[in-house]
PDB file of N, CA and C in Angstrom:
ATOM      1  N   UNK A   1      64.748 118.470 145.163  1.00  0.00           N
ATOM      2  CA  UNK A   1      64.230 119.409 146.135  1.00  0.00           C
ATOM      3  C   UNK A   1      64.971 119.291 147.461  1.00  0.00           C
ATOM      4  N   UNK A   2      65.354 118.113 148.042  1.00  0.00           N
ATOM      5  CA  UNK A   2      65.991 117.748 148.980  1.00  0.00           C
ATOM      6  C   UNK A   2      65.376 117.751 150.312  1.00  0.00           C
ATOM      7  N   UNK A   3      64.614 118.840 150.634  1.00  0.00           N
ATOM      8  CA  UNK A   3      63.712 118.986 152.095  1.00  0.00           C
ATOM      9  C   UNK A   3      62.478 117.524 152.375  1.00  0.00           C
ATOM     10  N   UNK A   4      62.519 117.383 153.526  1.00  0.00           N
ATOM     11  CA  UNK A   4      61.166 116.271 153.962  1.00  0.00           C
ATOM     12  C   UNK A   4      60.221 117.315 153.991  1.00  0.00           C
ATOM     13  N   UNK A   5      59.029 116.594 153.657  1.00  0.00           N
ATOM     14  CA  UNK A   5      57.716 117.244 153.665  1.00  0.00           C
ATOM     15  C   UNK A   5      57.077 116.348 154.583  1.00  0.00           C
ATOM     16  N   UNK A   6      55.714 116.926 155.622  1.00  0.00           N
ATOM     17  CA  UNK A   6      54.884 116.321 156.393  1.00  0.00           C
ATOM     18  C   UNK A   6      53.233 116.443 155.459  1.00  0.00           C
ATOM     19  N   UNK A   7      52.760 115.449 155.418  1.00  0.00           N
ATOM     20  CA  UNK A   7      51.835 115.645 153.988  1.00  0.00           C
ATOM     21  C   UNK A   7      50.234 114.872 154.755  1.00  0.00           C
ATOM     22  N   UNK A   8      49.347 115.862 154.777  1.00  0.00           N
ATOM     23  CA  UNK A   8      47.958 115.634 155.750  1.00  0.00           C
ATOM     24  C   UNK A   8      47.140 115.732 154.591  1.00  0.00           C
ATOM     25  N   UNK A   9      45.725 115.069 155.158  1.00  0.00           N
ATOM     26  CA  UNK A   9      44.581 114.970 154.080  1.00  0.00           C
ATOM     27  C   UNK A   9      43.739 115.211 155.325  1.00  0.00           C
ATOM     28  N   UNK A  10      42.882 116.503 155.338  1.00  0.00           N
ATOM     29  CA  UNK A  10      41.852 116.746 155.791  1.00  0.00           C
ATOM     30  C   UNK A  10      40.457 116.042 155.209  1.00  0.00           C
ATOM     31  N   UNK A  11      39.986 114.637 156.089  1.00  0.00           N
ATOM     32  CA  UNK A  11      39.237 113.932 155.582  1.00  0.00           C
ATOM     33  C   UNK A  11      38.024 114.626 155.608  1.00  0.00           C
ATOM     34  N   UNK A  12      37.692 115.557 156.427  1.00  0.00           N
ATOM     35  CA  UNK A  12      36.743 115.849 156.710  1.00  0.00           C
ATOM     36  C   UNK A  12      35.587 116.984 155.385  1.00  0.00           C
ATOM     37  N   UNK A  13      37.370 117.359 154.236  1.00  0.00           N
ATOM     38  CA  UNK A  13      37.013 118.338 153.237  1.00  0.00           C
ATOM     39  C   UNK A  13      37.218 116.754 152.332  1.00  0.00           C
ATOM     40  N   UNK A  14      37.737 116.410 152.358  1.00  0.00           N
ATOM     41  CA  UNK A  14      37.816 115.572 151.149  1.00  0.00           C
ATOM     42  C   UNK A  14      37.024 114.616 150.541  1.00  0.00           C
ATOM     43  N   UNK A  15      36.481 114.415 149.209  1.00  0.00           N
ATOM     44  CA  UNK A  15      35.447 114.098 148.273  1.00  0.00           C
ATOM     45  C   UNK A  15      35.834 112.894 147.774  1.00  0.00           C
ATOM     46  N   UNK A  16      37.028 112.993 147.809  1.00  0.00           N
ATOM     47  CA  UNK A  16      37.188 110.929 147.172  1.00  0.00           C
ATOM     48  C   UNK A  16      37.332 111.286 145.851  1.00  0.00           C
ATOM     49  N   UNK A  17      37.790 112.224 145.417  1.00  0.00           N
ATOM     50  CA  UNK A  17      37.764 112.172 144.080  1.00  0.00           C
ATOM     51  C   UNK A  17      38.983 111.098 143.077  1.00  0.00           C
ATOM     52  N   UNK A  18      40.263 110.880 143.894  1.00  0.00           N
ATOM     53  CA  UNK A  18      41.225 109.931 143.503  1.00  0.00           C
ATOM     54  C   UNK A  18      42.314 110.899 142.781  1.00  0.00           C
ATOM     55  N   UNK A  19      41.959 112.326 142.403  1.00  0.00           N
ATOM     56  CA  UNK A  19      43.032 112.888 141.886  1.00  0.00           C
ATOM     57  C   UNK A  19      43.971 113.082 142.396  1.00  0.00           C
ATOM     58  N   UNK A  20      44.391 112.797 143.467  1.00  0.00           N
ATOM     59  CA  UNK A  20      45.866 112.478 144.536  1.00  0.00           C
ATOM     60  C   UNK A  20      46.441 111.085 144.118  1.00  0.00           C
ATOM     61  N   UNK A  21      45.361 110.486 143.953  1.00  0.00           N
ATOM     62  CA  UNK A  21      46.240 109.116 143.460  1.00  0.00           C
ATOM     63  C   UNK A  21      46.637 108.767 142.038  1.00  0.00           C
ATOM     64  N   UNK A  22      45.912 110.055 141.276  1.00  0.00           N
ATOM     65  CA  UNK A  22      45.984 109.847 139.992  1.00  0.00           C
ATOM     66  C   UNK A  22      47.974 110.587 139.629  1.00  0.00           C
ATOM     67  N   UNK A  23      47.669 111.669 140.461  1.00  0.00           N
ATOM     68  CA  UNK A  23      48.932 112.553 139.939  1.00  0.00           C
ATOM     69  C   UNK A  23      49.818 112.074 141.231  1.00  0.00           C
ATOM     70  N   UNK A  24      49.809 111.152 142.574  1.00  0.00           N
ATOM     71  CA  UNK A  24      51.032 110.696 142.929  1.00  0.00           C
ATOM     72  C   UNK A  24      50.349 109.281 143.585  1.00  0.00           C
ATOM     73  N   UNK A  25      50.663 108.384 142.824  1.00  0.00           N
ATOM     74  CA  UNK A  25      49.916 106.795 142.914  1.00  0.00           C
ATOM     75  C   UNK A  25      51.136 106.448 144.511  1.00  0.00           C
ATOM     76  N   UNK A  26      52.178 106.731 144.424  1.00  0.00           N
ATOM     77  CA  UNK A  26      53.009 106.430 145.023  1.00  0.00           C
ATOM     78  C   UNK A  26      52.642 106.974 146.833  1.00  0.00           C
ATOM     79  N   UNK A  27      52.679 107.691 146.511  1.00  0.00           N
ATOM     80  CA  UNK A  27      52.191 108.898 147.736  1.00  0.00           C
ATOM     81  C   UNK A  27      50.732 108.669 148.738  1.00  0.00           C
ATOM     82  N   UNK A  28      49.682 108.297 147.793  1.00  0.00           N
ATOM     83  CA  UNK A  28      48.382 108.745 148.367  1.00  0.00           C
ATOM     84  C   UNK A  28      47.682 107.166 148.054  1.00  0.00           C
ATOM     85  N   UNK A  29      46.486 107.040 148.772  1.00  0.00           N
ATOM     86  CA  UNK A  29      45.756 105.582 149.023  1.00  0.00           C
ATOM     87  C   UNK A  29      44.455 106.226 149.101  1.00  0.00           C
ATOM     88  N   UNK A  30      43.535 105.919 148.187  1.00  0.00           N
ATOM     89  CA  UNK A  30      42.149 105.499 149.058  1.00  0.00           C
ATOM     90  C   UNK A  30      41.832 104.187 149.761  1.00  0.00           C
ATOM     91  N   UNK A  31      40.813 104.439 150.927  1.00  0.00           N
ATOM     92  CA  UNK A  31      40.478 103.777 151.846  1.00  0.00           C
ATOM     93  C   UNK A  31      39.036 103.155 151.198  1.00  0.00           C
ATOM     94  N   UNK A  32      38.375 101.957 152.124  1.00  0.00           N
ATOM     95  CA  UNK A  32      37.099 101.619 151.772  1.00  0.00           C
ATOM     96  C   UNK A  32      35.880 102.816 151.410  1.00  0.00           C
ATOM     97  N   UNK A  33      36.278 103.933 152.136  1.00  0.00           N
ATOM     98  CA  UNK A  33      35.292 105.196 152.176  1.00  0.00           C
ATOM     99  C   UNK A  33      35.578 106.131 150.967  1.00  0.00           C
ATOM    100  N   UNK A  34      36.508 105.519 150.164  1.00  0.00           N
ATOM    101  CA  UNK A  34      37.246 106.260 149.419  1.00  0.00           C
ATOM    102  C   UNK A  34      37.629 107.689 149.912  1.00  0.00           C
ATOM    103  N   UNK A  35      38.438 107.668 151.092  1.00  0.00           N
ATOM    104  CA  UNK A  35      38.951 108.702 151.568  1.00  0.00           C
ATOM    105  C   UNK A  35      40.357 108.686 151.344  1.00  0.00           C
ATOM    106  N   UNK A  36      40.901 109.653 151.099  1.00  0.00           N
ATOM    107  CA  UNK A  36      42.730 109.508 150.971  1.00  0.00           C
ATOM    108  C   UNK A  36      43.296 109.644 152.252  1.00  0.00           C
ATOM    109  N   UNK A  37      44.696 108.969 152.026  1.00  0.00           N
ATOM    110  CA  UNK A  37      45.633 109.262 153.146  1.00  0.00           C
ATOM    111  C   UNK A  37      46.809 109.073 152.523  1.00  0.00           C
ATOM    112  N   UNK A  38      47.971 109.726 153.437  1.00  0.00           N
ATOM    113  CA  UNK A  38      48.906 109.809 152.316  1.00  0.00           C
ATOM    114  C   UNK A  38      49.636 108.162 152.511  1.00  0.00           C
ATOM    115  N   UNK A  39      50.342 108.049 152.277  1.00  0.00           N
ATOM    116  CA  UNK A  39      50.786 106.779 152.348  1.00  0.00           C
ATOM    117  C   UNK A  39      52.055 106.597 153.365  1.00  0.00           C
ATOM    118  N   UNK A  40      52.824 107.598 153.603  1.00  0.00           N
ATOM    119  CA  UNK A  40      53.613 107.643 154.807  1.00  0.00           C
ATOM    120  C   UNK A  40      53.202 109.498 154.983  1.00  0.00           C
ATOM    121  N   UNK A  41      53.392 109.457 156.449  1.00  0.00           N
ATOM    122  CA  UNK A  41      52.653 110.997 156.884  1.00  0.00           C
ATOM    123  C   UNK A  41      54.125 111.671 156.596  1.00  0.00           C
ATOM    124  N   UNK A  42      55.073 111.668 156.314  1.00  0.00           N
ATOM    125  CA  UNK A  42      56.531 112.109 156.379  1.00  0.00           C
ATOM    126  C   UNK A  42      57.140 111.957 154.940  1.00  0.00           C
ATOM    127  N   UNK A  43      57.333 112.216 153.959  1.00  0.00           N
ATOM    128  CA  UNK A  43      57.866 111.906 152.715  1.00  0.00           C
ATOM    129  C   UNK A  43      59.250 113.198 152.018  1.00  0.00           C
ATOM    130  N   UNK A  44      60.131 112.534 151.194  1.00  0.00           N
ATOM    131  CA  UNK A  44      60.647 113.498 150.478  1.00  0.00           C
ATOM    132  C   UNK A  44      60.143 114.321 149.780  1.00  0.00           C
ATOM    133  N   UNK A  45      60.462 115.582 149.556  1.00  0.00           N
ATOM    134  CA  UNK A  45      59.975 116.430 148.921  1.00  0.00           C
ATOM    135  C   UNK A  45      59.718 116.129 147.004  1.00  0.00           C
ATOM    136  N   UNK A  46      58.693 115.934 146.598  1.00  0.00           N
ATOM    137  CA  UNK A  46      58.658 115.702 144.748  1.00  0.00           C
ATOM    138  C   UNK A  46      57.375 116.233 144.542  1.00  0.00           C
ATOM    139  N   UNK A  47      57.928 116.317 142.960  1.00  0.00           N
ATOM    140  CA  UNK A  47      56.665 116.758 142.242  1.00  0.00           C
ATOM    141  C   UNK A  47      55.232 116.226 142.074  1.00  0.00           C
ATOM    142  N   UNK A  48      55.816 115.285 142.213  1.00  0.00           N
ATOM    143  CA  UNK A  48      54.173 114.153 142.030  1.00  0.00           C
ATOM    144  C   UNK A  48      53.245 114.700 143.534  1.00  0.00           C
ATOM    145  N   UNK A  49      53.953 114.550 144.576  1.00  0.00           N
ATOM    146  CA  UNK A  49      52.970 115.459 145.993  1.00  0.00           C
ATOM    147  C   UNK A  49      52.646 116.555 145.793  1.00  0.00           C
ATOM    148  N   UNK A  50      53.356 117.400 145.003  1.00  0.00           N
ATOM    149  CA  UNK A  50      53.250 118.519 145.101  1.00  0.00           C
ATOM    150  C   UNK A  50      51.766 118.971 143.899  1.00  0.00           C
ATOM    151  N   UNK A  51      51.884 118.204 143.002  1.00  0.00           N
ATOM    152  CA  UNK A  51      51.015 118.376 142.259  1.00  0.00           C
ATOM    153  C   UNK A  51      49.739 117.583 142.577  1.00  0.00           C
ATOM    154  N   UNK A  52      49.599 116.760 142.926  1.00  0.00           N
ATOM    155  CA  UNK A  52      48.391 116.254 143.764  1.00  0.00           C
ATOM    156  C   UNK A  52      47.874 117.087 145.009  1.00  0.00           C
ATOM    157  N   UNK A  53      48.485 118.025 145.643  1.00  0.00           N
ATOM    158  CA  UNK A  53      48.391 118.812 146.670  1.00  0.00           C
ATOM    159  C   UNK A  53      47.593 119.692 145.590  1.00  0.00           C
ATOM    160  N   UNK A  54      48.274 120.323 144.316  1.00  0.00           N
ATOM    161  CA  UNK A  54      47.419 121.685 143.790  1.00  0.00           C
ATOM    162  C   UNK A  54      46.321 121.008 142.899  1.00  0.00           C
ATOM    163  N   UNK A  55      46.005 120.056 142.644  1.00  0.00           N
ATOM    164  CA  UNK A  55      45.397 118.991 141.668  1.00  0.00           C
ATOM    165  C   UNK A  55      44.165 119.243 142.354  1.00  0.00           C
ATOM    166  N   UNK A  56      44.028 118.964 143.876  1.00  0.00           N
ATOM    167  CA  UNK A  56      42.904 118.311 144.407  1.00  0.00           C
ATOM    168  C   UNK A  56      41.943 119.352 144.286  1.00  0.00           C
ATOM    169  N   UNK A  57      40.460 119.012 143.882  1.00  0.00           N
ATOM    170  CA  UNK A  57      39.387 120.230 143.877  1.00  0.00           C
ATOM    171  C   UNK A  57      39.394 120.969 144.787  1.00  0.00           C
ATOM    172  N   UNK A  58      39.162 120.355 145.954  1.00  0.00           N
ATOM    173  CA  UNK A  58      38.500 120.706 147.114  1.00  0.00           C
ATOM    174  C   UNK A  58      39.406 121.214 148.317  1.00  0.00           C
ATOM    175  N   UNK A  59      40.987 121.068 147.881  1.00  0.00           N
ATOM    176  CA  UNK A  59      42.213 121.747 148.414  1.00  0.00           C
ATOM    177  C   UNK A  59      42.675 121.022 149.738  1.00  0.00           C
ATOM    178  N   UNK A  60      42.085 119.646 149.708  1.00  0.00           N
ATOM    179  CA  UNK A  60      42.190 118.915 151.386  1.00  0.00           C
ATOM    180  C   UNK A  60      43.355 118.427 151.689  1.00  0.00           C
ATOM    181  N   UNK A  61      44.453 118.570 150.528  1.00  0.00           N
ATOM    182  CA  UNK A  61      45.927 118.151 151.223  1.00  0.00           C
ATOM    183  C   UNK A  61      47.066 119.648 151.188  1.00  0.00           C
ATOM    184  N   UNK A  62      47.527 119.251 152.579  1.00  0.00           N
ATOM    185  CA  UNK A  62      48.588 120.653 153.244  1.00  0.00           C
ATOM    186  C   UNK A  62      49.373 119.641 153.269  1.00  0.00           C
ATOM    187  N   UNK A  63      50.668 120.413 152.789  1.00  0.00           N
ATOM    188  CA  UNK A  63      52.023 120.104 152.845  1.00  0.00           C
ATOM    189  C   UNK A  63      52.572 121.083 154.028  1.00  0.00           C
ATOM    190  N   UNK A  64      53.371 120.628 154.795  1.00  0.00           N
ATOM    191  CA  UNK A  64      54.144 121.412 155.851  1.00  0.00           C
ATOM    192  C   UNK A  64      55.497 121.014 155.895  1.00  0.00           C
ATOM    193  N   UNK A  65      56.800 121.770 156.534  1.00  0.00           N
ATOM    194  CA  UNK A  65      58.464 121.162 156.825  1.00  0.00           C
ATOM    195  C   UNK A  65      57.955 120.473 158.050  1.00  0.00           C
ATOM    196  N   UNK A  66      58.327 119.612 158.361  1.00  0.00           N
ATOM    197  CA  UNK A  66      58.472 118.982 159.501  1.00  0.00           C
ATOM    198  C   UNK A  66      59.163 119.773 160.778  1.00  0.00           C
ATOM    199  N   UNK A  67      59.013 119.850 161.584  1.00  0.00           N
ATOM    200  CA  UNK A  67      59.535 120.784 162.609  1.00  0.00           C
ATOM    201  C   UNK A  67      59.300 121.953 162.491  1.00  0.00           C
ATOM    202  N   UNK A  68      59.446 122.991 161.432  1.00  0.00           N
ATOM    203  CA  UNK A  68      59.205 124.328 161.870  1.00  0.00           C
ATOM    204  C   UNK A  68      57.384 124.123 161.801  1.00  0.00           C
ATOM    205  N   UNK A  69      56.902 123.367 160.392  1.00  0.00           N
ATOM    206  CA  UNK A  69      55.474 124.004 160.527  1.00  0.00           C
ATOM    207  C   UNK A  69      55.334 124.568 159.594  1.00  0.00           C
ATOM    208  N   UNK A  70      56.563 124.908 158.655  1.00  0.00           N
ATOM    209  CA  UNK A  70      56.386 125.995 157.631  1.00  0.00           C
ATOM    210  C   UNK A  70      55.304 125.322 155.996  1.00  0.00           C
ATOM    211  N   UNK A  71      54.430 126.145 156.112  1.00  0.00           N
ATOM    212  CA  UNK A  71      53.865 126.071 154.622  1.00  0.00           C
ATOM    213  C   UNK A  71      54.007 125.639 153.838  1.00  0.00           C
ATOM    214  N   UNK A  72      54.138 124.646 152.856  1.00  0.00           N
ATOM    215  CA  UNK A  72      54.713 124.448 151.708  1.00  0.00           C
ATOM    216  C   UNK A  72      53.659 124.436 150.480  1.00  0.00           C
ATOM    217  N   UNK A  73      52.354 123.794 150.917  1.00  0.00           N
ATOM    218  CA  UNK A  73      50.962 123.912 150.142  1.00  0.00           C
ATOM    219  C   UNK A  73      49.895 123.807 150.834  1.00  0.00           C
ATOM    220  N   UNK A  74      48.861 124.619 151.115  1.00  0.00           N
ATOM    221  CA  UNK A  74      48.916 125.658 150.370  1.00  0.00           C
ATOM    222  C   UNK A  74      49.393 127.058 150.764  1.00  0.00           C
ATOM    223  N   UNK A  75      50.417 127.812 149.805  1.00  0.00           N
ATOM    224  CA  UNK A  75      51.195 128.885 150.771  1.00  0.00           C
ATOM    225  C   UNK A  75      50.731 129.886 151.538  1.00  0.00           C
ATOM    226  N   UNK A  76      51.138 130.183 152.603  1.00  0.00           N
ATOM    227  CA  UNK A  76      50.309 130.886 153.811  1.00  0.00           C
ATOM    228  C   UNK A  76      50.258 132.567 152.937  1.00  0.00           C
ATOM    229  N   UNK A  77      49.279 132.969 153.172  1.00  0.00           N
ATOM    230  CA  UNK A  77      49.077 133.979 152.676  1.00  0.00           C
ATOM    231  C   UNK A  77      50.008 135.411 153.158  1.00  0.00           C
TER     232      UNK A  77
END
């Protein structure tokens, strides 16, 4: 893919379900609250984020480019 991605977990939607860590173990952490975070806020662009981004029920992780801001998940309408 080659692009950096900036990769957020809106804790405030998110359920703890672990399916971020299931489809990118590498990427994502639960906390004592079982809340996710990603594991560095800045990462290369892969599939495993990307699919944990569309994985999650409750839709609480946005992917963005770093600097512009631009969309990457979920795509701006």
């Amino acid at each position: 893919m080659g692009d950096r991605w900036q990769v957020e977990v809106d804790r405030g939607v998110c359920i703890g379900s672990g399916m971020c860590v299931s489809n990118a173990p590498d990427g994502f952490k639960l906390d004592a609250a079982r809340q996710s975070h990603p594991t560095e806020p800045e990462t290369d662009a892969n599939e495993d984020i990307l699919a944990a981004a569309e994985g999650c029920p409750v839709e609480a992780i946005s992917i963005r480019l770093p600097g512009s801001g631009e969309a990457v998940f979920p795509p701006e309408e």
